[in-house]
Protein backbone atom coordinates (compact mmCIF):
# COMPACT_ATOMS: atom_id res chain seq x y z
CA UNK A 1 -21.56 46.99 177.77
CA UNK A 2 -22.99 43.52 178.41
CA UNK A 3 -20.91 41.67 181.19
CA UNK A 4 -20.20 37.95 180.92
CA UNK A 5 -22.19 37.48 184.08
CA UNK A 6 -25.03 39.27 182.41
CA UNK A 7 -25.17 36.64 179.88
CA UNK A 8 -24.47 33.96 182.05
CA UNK A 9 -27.74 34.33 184.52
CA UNK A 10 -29.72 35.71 181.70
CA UNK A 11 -33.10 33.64 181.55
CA UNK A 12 -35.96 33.11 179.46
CA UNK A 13 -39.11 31.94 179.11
CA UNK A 14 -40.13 28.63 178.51
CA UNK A 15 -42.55 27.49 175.45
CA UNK A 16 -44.20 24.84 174.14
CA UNK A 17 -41.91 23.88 171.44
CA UNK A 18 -39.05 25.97 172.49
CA UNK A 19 -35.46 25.12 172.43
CA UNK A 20 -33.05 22.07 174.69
CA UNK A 21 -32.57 23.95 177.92
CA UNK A 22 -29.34 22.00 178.26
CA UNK A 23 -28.26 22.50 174.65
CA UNK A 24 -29.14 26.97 175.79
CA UNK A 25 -27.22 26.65 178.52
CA UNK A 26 -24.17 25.26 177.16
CA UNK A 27 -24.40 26.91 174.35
CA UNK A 28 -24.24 30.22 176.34
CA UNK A 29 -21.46 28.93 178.74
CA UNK A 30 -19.49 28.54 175.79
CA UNK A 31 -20.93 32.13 174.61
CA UNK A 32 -20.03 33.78 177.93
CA UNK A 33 -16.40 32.23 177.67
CA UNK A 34 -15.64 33.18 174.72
CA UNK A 35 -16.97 36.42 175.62
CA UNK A 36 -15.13 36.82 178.32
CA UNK A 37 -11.78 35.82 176.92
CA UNK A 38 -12.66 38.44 174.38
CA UNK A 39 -13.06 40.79 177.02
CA UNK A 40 -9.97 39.98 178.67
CA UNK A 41 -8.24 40.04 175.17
CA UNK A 42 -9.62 44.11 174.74
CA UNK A 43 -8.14 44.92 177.75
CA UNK A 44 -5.09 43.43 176.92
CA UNK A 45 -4.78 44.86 174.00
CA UNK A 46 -6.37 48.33 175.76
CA UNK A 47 -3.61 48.27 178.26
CA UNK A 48 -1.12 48.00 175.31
CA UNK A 49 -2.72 50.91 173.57
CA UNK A 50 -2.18 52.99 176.41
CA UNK A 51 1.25 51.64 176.64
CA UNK A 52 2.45 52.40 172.98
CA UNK A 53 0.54 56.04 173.60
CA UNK A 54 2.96 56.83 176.59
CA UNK A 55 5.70 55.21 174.66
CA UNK A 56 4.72 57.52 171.52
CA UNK A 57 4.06 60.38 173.73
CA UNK A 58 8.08 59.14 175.46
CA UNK A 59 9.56 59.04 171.92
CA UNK A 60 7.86 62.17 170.87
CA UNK A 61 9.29 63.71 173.79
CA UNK A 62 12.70 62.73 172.71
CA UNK A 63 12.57 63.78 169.05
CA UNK A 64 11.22 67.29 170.42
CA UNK A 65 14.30 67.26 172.78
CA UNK A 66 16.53 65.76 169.90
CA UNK A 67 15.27 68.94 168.17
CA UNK A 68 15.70 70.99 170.55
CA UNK A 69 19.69 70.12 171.23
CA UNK A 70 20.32 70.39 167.18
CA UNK A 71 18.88 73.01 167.51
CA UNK A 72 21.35 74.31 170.41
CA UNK A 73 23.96 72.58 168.73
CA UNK A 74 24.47 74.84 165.74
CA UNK A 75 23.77 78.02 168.08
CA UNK A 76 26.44 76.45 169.63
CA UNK A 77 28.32 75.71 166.15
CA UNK A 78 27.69 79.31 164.88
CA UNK A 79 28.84 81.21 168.43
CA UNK A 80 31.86 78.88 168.10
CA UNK A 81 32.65 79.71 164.71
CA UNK A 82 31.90 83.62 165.35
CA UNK A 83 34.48 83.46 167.97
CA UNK A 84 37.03 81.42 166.21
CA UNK A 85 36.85 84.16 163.72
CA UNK A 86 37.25 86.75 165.94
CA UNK A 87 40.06 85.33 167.69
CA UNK A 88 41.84 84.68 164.16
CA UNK A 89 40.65 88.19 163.16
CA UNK A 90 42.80 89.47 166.44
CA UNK A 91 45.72 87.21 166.01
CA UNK A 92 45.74 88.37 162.73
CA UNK A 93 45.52 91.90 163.62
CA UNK A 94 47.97 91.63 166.29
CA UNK A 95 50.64 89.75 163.44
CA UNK A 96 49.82 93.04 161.10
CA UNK A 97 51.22 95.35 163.58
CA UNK A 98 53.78 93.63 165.24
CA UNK A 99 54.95 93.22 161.00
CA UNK A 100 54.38 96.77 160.66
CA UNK A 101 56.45 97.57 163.91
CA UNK A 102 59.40 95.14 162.02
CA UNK A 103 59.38 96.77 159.14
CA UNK A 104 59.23 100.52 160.70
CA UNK A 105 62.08 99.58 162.58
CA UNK A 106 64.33 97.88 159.76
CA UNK A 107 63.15 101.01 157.56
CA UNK A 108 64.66 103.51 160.84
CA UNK A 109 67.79 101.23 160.56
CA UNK A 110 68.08 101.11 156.57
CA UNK A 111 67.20 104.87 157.04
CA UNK A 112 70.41 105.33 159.64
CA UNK A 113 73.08 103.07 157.93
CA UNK A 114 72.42 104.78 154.69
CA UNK A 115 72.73 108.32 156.22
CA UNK A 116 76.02 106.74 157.52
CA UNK A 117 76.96 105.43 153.85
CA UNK A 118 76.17 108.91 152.78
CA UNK A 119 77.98 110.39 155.48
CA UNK A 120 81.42 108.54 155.08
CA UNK A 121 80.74 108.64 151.07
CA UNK A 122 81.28 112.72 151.70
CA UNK A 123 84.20 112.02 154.02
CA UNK A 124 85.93 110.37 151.14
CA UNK A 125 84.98 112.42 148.69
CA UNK A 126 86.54 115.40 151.01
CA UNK A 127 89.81 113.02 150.99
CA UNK A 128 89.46 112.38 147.33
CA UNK A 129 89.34 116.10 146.69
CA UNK A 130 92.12 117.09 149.06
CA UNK A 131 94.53 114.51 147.81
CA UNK A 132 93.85 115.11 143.64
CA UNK A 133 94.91 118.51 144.73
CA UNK A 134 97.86 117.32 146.01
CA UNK A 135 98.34 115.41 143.25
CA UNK A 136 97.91 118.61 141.04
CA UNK A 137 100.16 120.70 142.91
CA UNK A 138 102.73 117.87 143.15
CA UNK A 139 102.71 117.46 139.37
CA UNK A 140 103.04 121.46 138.99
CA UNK A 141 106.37 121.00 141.05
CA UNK A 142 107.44 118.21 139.08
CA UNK A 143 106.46 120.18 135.72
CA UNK A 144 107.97 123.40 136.90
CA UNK A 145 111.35 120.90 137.98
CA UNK A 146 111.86 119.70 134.67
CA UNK A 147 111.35 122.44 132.79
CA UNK A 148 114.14 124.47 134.64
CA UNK A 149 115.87 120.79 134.64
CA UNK A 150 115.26 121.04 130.73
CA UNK A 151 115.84 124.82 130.03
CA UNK A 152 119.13 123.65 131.23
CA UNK A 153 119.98 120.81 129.45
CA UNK A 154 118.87 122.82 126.64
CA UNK A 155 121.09 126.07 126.98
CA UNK A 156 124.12 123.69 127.53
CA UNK A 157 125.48 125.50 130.23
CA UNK A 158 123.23 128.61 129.51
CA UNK A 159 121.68 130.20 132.23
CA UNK A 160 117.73 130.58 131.25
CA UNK A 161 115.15 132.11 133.14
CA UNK A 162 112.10 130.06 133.41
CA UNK A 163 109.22 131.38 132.43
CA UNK A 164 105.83 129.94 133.19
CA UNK A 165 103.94 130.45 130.06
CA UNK A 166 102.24 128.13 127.80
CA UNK A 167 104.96 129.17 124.92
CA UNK A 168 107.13 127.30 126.83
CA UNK A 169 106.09 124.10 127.87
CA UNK A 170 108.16 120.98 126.82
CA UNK A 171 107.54 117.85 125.24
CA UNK A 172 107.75 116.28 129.24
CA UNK A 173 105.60 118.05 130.55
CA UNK A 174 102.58 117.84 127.54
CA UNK A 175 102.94 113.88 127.65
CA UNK A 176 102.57 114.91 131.65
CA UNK A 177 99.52 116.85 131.05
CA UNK A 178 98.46 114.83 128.43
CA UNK A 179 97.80 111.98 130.85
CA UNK A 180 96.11 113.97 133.77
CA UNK A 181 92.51 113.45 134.37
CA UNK A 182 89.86 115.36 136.16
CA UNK A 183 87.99 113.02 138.16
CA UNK A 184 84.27 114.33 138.68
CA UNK A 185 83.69 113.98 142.37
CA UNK A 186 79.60 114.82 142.42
């Protein structure tokens, strides 16, 4: 590359009808200044280059870093997710049982109050029983009773012997019957 300086003590040969030394020579000093502002101006501008390269290379940097933490970020966002699942998958897991333990136990205590029901449904049936029997057997007294009651009123006086045949049931004692019910106890 031709210097400033190169241009500045260039020379040349003189000639017969050659050209104004003075007019040359400032003609080239304003040559080699320009030139050398020029020169300084492509530096400049070459130092600026260089300077929006590393700045380039700097940002480039960055966007492969920005990348690279996206990228890390929905890893991060998926492994997150994953483990919020899991933990709601064992939370839910953990509810199913303990709802399963609830309702084994309510079903044990349904289970045991109506084996209870059932048992003191038989106790009172066993009562029921035993006191329609004494019912029955109390109304047999009462029927027999009136029947000797009525044989007498009946004989005026007579002495009857009461038989206990159907022949000789009274009008009492078939309204009596008449009105007893058998009460099914199954």
């Amino acid at each position: 590359m031709l210097k400033p300086m190169d241009i500045l003590k260039a020379e040349f040969k003189q000639s017969f009808k050659g050209y104004n030394v003075e007019e040359v020579d400032a003609f080239v000093a304003k040559v080699v200044t320009q030139y050398e502002t020029l020169i300084q101006e492509n530096k400049r501008l070459e130092e600026e280059i260089e300077d929006l390269k590393a700045q380039l290379q700097e940002y480039h940097n960055k966007e492969q870093d920005i990348h690279g933490l996206i990228a890390l970020t929905k890893e991060a966002c998926i492994e997150a997710k994953e483990v919020a699942n899991q933990h709601a998958e064992s939370i839910l897991e953990e509810a199913r049982l303990q709802a399963k333990i609830i309702l084994d136990k309510a079903e044990l205590a349904a289970k045991q109050q109506l084996n209870e029901l059932y048992e003191e449904i038989k106790q009172q049936k066993a009562q029921l029983r035993v006191l329609l029997n004494q019912e029955k057997q109390f109304k047999e007294r009462v029927r027999q009773l009136m029947e000797a009651v009525w044989g007498i009123i009946e004989t005026s006086g007579k002495t009857v012997e009461v038989e206990a045949n159907d022949d000789f049931k009274t009008r009492v004692y078939r309204e009596l019957a008449s009105t007893e019910t058998d009460v099914d106890l199954d």
